[in-house]
Protein backbone atom coordinates (compact mmCIF):
# COMPACT_ATOMS: atom_id res chain seq x y z
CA UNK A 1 -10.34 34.43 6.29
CA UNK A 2 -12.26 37.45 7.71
CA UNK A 3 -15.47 35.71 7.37
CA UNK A 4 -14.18 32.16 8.88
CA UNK A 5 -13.24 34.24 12.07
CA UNK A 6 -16.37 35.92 11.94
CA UNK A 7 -18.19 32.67 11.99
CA UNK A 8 -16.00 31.82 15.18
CA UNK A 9 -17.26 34.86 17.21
CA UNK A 10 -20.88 34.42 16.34
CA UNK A 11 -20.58 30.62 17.28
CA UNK A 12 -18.92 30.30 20.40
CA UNK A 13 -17.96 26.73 21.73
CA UNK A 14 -19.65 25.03 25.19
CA UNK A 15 -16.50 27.34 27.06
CA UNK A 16 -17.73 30.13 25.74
CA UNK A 17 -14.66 31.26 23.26
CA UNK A 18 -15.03 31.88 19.32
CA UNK A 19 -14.84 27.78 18.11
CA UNK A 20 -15.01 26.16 14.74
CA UNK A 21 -14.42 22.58 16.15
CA UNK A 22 -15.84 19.66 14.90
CA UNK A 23 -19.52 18.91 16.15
CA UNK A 24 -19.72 21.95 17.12
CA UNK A 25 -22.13 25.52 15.31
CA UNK A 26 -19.12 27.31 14.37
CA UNK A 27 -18.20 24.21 11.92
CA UNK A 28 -21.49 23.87 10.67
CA UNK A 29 -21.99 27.40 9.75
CA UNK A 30 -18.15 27.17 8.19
CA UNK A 31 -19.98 23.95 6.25
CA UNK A 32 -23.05 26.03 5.05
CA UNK A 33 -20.92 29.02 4.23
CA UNK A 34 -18.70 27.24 1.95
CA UNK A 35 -21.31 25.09 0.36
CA UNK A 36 -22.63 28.49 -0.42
CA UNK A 37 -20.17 30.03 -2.10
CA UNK A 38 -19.75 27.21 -3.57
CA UNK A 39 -22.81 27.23 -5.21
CA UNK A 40 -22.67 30.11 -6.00
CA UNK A 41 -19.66 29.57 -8.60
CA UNK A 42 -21.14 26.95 -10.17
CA UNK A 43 -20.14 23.95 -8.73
CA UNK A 44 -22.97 21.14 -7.45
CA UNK A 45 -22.57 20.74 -4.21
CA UNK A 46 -23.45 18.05 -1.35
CA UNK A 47 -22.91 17.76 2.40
CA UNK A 48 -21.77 14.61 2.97
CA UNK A 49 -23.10 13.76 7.10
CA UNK A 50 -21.43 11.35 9.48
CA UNK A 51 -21.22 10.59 13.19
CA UNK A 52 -18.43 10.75 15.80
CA UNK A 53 -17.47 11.09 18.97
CA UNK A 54 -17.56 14.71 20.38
CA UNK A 55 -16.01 15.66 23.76
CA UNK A 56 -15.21 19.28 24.83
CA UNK A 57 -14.16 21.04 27.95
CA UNK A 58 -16.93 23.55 29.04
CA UNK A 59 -15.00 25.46 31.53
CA UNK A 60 -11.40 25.83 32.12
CA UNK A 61 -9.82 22.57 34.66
CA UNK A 62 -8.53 22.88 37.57
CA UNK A 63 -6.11 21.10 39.46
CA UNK A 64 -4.21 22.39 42.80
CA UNK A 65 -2.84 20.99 46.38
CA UNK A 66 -5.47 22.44 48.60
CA UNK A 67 -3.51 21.83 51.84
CA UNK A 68 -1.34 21.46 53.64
CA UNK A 69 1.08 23.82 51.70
CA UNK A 70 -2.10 25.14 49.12
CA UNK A 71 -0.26 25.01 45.50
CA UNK A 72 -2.02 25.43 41.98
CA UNK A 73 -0.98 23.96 38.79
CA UNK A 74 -1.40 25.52 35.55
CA UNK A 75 -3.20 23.56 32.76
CA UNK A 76 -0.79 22.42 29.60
CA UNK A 77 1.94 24.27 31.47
CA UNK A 78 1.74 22.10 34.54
CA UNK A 79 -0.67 19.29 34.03
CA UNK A 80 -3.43 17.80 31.00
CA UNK A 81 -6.49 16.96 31.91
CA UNK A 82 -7.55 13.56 30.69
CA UNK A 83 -10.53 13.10 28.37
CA UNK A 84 -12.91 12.87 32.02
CA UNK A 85 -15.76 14.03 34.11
CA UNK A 86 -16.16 15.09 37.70
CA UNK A 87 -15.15 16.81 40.83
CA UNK A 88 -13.57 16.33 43.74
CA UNK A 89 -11.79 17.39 47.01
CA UNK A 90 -9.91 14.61 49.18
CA UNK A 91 -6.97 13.23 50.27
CA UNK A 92 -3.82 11.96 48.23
CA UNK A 93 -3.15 8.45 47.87
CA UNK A 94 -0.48 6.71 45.47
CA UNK A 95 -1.46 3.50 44.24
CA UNK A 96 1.07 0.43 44.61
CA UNK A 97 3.49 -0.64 42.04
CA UNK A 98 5.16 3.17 42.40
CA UNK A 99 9.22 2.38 41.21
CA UNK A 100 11.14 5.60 42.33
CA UNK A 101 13.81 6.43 41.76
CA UNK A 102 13.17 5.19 38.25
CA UNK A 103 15.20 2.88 36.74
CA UNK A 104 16.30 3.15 33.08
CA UNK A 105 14.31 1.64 31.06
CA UNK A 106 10.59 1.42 31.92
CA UNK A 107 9.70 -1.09 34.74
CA UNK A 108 6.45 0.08 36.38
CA UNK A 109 3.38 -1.33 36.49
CA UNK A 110 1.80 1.03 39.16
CA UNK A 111 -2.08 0.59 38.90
CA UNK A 112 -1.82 -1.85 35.80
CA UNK A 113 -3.80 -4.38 38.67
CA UNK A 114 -6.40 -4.53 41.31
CA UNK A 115 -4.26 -5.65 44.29
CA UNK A 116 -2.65 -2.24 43.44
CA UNK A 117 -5.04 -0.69 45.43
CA UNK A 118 -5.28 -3.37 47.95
CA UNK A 119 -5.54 -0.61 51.14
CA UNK A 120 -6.64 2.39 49.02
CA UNK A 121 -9.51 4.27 51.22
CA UNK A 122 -12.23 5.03 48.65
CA UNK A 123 -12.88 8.66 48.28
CA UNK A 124 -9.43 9.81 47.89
CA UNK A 125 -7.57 10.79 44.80
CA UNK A 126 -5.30 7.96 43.54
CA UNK A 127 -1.32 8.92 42.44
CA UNK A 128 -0.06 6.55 39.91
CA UNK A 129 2.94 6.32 38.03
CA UNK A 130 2.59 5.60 33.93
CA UNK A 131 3.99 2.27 32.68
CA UNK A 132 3.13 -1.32 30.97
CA UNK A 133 -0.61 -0.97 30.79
CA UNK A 134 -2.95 1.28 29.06
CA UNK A 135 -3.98 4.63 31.14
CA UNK A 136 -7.58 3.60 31.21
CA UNK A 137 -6.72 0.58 32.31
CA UNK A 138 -5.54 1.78 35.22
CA UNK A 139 -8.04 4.72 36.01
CA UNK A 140 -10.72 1.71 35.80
CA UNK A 141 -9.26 0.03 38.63
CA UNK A 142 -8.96 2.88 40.41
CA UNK A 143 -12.00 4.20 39.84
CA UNK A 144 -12.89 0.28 41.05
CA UNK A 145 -11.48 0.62 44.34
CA UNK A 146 -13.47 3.76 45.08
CA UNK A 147 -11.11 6.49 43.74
CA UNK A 148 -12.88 10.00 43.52
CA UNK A 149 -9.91 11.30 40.99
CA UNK A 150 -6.83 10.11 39.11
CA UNK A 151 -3.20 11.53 39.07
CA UNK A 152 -1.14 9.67 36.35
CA UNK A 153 2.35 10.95 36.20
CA UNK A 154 5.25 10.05 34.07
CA UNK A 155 7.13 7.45 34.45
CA UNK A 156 10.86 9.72 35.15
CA UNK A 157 12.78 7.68 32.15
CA UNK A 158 14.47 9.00 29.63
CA UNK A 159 12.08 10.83 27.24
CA UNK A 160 9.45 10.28 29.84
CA UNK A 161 9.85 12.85 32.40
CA UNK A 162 7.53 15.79 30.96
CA UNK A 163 4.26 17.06 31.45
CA UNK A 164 2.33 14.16 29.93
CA UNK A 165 -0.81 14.36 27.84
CA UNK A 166 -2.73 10.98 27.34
CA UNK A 167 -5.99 9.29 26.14
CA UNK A 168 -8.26 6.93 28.18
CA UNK A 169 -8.53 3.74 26.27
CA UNK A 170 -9.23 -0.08 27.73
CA UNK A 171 -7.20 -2.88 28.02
CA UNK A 172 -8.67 -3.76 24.02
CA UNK A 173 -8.40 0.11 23.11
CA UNK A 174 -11.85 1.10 23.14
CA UNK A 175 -12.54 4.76 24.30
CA UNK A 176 -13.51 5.62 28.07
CA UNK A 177 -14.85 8.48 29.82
CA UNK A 178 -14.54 8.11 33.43
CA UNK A 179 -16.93 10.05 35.33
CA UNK A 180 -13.74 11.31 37.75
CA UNK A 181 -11.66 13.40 36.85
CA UNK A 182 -8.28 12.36 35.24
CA UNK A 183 -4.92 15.04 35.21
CA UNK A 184 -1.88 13.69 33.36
CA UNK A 185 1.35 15.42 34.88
CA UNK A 186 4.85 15.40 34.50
CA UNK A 187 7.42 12.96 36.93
CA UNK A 188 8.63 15.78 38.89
CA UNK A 189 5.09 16.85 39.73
CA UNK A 190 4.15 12.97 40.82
CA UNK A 191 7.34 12.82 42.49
CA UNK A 192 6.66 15.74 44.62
CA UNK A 193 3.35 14.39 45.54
CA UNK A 194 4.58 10.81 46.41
CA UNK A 195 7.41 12.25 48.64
CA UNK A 196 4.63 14.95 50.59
CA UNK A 197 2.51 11.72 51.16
CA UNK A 198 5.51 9.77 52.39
CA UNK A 199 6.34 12.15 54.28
CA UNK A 200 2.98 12.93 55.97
CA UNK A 201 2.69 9.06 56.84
CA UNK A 202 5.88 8.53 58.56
CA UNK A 203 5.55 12.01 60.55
CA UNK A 204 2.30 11.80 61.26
CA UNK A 205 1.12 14.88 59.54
CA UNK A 206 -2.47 15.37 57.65
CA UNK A 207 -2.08 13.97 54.44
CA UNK A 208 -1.84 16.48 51.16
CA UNK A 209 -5.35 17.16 49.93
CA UNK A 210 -5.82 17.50 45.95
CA UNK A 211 -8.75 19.14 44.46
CA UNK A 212 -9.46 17.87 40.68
CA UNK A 213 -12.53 20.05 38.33
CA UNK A 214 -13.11 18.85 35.07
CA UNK A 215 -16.12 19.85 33.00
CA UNK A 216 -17.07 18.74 30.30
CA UNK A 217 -19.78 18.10 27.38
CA UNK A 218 -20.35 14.58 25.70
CA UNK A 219 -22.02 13.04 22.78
CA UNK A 220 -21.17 9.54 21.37
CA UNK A 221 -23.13 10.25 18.60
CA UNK A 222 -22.23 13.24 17.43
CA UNK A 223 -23.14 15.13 13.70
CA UNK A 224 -20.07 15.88 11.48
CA UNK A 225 -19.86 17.16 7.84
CA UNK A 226 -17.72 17.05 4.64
CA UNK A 227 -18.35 19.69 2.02
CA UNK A 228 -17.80 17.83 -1.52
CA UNK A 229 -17.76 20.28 -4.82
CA UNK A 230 -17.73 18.59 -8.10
CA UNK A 231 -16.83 21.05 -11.48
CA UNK A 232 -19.59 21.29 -14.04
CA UNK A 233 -16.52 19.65 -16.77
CA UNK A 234 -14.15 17.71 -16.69
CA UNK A 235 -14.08 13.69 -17.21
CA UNK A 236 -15.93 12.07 -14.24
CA UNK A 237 -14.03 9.06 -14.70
CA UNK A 238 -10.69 11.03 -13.91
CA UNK A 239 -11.11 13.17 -10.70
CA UNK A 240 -8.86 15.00 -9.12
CA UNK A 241 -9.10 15.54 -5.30
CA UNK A 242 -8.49 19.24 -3.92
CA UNK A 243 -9.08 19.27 -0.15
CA UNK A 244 -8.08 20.68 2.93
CA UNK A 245 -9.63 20.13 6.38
CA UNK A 246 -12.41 22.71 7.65
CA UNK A 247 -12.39 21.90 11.22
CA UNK A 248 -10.37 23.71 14.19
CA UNK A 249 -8.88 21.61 16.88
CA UNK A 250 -9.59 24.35 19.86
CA UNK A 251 -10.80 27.51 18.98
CA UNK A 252 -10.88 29.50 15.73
CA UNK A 253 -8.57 26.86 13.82
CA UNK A 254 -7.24 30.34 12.05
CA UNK A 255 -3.93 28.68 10.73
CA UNK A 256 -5.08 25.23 11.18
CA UNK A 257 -7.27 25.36 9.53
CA UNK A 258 -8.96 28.20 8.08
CA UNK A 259 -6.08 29.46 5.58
CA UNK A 260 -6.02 26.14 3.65
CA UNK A 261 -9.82 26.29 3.66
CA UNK A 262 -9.44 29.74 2.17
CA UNK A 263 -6.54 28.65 -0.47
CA UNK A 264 -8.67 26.02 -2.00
CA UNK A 265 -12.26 28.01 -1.98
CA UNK A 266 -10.00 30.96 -3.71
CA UNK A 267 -8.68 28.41 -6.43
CA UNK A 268 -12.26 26.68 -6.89
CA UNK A 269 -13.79 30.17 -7.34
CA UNK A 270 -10.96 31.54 -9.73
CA UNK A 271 -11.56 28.54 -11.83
CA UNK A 272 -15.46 28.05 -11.85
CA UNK A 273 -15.16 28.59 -15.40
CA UNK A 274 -12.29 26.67 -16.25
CA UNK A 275 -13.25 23.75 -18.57
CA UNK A 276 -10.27 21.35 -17.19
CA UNK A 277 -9.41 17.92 -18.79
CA UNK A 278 -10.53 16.09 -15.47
CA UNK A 279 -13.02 16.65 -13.21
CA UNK A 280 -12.23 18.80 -10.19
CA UNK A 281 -13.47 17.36 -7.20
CA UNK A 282 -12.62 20.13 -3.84
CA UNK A 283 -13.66 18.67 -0.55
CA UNK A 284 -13.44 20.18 2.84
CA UNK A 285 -12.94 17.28 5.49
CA UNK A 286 -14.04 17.81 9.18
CA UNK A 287 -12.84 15.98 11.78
CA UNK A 288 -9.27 15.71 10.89
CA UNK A 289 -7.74 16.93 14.11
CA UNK A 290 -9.73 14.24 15.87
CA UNK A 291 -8.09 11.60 13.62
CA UNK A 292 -8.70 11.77 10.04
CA UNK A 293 -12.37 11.21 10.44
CA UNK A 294 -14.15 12.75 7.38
CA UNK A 295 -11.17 11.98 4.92
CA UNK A 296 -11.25 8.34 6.30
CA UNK A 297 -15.09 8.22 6.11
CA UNK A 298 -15.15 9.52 2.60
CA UNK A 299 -12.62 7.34 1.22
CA UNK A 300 -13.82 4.42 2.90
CA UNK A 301 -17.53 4.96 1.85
CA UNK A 302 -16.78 5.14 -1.62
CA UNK A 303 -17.44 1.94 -3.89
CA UNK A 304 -14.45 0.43 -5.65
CA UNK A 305 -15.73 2.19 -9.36
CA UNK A 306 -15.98 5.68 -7.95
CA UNK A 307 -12.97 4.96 -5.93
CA UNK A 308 -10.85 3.58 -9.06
CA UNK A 309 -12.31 6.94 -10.92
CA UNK A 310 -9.83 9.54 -8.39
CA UNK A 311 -6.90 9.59 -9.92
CA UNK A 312 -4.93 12.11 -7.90
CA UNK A 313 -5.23 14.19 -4.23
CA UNK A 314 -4.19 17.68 -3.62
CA UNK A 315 -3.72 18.62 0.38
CA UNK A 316 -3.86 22.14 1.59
CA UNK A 317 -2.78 21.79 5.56
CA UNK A 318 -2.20 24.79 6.80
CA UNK A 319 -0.51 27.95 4.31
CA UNK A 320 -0.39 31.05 6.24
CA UNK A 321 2.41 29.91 9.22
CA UNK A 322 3.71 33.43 10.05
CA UNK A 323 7.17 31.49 11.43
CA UNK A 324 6.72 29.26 8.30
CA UNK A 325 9.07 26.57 6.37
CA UNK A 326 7.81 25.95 2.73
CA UNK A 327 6.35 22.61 3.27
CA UNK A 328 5.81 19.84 -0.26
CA UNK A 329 4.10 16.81 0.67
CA UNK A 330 6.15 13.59 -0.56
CA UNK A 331 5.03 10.13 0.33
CA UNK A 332 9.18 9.37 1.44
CA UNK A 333 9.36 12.48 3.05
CA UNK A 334 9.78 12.89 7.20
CA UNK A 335 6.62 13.73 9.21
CA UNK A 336 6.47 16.88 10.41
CA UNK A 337 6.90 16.68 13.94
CA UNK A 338 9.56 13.23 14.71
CA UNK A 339 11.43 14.82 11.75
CA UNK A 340 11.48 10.58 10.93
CA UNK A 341 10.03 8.59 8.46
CA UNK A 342 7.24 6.44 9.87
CA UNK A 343 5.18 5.04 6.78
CA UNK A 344 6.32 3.58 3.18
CA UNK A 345 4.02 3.50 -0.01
CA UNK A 346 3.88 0.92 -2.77
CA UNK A 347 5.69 2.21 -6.10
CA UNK A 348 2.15 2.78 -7.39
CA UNK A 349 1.40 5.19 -4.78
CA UNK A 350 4.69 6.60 -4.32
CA UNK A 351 5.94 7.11 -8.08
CA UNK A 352 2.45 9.38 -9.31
CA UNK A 353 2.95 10.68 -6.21
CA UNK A 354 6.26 12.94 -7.04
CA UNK A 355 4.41 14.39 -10.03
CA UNK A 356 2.38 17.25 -8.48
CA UNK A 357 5.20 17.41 -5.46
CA UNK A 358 7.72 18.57 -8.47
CA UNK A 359 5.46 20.81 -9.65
CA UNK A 360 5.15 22.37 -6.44
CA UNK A 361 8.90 22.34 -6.19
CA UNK A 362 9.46 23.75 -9.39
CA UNK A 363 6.95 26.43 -8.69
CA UNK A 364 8.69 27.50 -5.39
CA UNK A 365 12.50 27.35 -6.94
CA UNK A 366 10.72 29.66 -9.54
CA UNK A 367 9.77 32.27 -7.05
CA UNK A 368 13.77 32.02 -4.97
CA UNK A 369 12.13 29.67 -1.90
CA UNK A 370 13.52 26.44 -0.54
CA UNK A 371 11.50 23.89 0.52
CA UNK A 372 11.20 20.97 2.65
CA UNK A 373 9.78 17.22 1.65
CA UNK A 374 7.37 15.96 4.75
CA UNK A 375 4.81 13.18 4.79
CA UNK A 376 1.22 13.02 4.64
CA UNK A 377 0.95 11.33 7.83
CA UNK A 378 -1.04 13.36 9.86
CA UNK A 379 -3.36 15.05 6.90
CA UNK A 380 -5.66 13.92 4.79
CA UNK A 381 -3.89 13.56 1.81
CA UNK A 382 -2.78 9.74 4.04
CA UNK A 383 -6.52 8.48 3.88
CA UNK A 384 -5.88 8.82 0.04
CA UNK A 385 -2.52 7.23 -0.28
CA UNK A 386 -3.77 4.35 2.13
CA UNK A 387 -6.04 3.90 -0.61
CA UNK A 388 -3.71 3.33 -3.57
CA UNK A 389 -4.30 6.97 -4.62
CA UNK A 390 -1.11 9.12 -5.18
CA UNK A 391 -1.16 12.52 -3.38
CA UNK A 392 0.77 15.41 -2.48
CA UNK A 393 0.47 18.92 -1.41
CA UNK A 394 1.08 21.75 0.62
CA UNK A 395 1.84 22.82 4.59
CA UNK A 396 4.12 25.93 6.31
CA UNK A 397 3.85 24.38 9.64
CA UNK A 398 2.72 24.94 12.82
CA UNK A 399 3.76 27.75 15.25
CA UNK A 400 5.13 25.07 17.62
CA UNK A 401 8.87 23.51 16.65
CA UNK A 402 10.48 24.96 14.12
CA UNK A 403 14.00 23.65 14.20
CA UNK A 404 17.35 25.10 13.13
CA UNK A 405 17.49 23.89 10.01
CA UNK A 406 14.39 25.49 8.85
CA UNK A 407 15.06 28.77 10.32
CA UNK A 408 18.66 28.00 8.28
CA UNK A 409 16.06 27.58 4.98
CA UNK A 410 13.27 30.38 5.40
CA UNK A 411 14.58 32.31 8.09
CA UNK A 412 12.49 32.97 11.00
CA UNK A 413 13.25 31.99 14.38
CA UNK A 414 13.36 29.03 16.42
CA UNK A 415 9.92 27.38 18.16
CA UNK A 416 7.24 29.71 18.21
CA UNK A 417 5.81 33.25 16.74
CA UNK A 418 4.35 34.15 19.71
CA UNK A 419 6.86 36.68 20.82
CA UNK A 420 8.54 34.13 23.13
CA UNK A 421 11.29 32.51 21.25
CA UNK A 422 13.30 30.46 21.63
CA UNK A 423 10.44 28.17 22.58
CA UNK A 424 9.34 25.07 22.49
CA UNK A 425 5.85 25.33 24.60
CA UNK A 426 3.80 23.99 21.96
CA UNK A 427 1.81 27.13 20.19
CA UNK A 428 -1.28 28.13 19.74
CA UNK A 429 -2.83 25.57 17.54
CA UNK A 430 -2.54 22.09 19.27
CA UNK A 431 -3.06 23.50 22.83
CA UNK A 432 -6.33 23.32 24.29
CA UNK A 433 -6.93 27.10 26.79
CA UNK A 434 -4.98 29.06 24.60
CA UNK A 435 -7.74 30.50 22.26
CA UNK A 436 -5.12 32.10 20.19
CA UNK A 437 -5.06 30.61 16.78
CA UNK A 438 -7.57 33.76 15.27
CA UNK A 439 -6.92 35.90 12.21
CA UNK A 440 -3.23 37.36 13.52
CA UNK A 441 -2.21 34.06 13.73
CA UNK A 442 -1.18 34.18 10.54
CA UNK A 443 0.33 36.20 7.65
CA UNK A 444 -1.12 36.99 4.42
CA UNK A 445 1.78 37.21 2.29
CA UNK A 446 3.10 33.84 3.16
CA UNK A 447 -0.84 32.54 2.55
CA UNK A 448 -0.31 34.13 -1.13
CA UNK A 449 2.40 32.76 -2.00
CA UNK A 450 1.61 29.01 -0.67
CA UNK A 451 -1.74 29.62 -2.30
CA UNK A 452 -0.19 30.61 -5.68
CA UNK A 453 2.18 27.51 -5.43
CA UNK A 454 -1.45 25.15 -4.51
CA UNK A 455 -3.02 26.58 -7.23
CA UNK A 456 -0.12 25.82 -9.63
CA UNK A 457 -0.11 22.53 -8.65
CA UNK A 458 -3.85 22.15 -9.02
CA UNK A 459 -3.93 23.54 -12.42
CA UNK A 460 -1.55 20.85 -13.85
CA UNK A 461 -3.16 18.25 -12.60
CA UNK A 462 -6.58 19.14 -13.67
CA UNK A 463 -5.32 19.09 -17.15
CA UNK A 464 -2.36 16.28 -16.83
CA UNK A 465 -3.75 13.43 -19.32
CA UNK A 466 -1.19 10.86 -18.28
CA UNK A 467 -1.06 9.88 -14.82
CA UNK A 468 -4.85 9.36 -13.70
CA UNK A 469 -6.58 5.89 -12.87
CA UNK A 470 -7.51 4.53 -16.21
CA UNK A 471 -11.03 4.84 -16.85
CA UNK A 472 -13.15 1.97 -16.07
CA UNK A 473 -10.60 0.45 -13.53
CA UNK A 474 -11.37 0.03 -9.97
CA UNK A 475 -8.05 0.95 -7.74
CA UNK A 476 -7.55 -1.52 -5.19
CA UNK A 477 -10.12 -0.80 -1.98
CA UNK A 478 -8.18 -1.14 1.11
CA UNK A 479 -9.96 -0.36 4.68
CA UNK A 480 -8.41 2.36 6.02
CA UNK A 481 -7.00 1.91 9.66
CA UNK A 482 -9.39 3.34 12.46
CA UNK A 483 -7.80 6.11 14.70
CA UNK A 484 -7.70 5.53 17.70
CA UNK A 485 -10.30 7.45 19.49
CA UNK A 486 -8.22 9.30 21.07
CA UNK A 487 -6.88 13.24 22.15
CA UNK A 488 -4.81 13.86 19.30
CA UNK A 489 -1.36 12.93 18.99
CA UNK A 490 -1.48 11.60 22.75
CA UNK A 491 -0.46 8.13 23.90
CA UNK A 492 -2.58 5.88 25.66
CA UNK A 493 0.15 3.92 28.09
């Protein structure tokens, strides 16, 4: 762990803070240094190369009211900047199609058309209120009518009234980057603005004046790596998967994800020797917080023989959660955020699937811990089970929402560990600007004993002789779905 945050601080990202993100040096020396190690132990190694699309902030965005009444807004806390380039300083104008109050249920369809800016005076920053079409859909037309910037703000209805966060995709959901700048904010923000322009028109008064910065760094084409280490033994026609993603998402990626980086290179080393039953097979994805890149490019890459030859995958997402819940991954289980369950598996999938998550289980009762069941939506043990290969695994959660009824389970306290709880602002690993997820962002003894549990999970199954792929079969291929290229987790209308 010591060395993964060194490897941050020598390898600063284009903003000049300690980064291991995807596409980035940081994650390419975390690549090398684990392939090393790797080596080291025994293990033959390769660096599996692909390409994606990279996008990152170089400076910090700005967004503020310059007059009449000068106002700034603080990014995440205030407003998101969209996934954008460019500059600007000029008046406010809302585009049509604007329905305030809101009613409620969703009903507008401000921007989603070009006679929507029928009057708009190019140069000025267009307002416009989310709803029925796609965000970049709407930016394009503004940005066709001569718009120098983009305010979207929520729509105001029920569950859509915060600060909003959303990706820039066409009308057939390809990925944009508009060369204005794009801010997402919440309704009351976009209200405020709509009533200051309103006001400004009838009375006569200089209308508000916005000033939008976004910086930013761009390649479509961008290098990314997965580290693949294959044991020495073990039957190559029954492999068992043990991964965990080595990317960050901004920053250091300390807790996410750095510590189940760590837990898997400490089991791989401790058992370089080991002579298991089936081969071992530990791979360290990047680009998961962009989508599931590297798990999805692996899986998807393989031919239907080497794919029918992995019998199991073993997830290690995140293990060191300071304000932690002992997370199992189960196929039926809730994801960990909507606390809902949003995908179902096939009986093939879903009954192997409960082997290793008992184990797990079993492991943790041993040792006086509850646990919780969540899915593997959202890790890469999901490009696996989309597959027709049975998975489970291991996460403590993230320092942004822990609820009541975990804090009821593993004590703790509601929302976050960052000495400002009860909170719900989100944490310090999915926020861009924080640059908090390092080393103290997380705590070693709930790393060992998620580690232990990992490792006693991965120990079975390298020696289980019952519940692999046959050998010689071919599991069923199945194209895994593309994510959508998108800032992750965000919606794109």
């Amino acid at each position: 762990m010591q060395a993964f945050q060194a490897i941050a601080d020598a390898h600063p990202g284009p903003d000049g803070h300690p980064s291991r993100n995807a596409g980035e040096p940081g994650y390419k020396a975390s690549a090398d240094y684990v392939a090393k190690l790797m080596r080291q132990s025994g293990y033959d190694v390769t660096i599996q190369t692909y390409k994606f699309f990279y996008f990152a902030f170089t400076a910090l965005p700005t967004f503020r009211v310059v007059s009449p009444t000068p106002h700034d807004y603080t990014v995440v806390g205030d407003w998101n900047p969209g996934q954008s380039t460019g500059s600007t300083t000029a008046a406010l104008q809302p585009a049509g199609g604007i329905v305030i109050p809101p009613t409620p249920s969703s009903s507008s369809s401000s921007g989603c058309k070009m006679s929507d800016f029928s009057g708009f005076v190019a140069g000025r920053v267009a307002l416009i209120q989310r709803g029925t079409c796609s965000f970049g859909v709407k930016v394009l037309n503004a940005q066709a009518a001569g718009a120098s910037g983009v305010i979207v703000f929520n729509e105001g209805n029920p569950g859509r009234t915060a600060v909003l966060s959303g990706s820039l995709v066409d009308a057939s959901g390809n990925r944009i980057v508009p060369t204005i700048p794009v801010a997402f904010t919440s309704f009351a923000t976009g209200n405020d603005l709509f009533n200051q322009y309103n006001q400004a028109v009838q009375g006569g008064t200089p209308l508000p004046v916005t000033n939008l910065d976004i910086k930013a760094a761009v390649n479509p084409n961008a290098d990314d790596y997965n580290v693949i280490a294959d044991s020495k033994g073990g039957d190559p026609n029954h492999v068992v998967v043990v991964d965990a993603h080595l990317d960050a998402i901004y920053g250091a990626g300390m807790l996410d994800n750095a510590s189940g980086s760590a837990t898997i290179l400490d089991i791989a080393q401790m058992m370089h020797k080991v002579k298991p039953r089936n081969k071992l097979r530990f791979i360290w994805f990047g680009g998961e917080e962009l989508g599931l890149l590297g798990s999805n490019y692996y899986v998807n890459n393989l031919s239907p023989t080497e794919l029918g030859k992995i019998g199991y995958d073993l997830d290690a997402d995140v293990t060191a959660t300071p304000n932690y819940l002992v997370g199992v991954l189960d196929p039926a289980g809730v994801d960990l955020f909507s606390r809902t369950v949003s995908t179902t598996f096939p009986p093939q999938v879903y009954q192997p699937s409960t082997v290793a998550r008992d184990q797990g289980i079993q492991y943790f009762d041993s040792i006086g811990l509850h646990h919780e069941l969540f899915s593997p939506v959202g890790t890469d043990a999901f490009s696996f089970n989309q597959a027709g290969i049975p998975a489970s695994g291991v996460l403590t959660g993230q320092d942004c929402c822990k609820l009541q009824t975990d804090v009821d389970l593993f004590g703790g306290s509601l929302g976050n560990f960052e000495g400002k709880v009860p909170s719900t602002d989100g944490g310090c690993v999915d926020n861009p600007f924080r640059w908090c997820d390092n080393l103290a962002n997380n705590d070693p003894k709930v790393l060992t004993f998620m580690s232990k549990g990992f490792a006693n999970m991965v120990v079975n199954m390298a020696f289980d002789p019952k519940l692999l792929t046959p050998s010689g079969t071919s599991a069923p291929k199945r194209a895994l779905p593309t994510p959508a290229p998108a800032v992750r987790g965000a919606p794109t209308r």
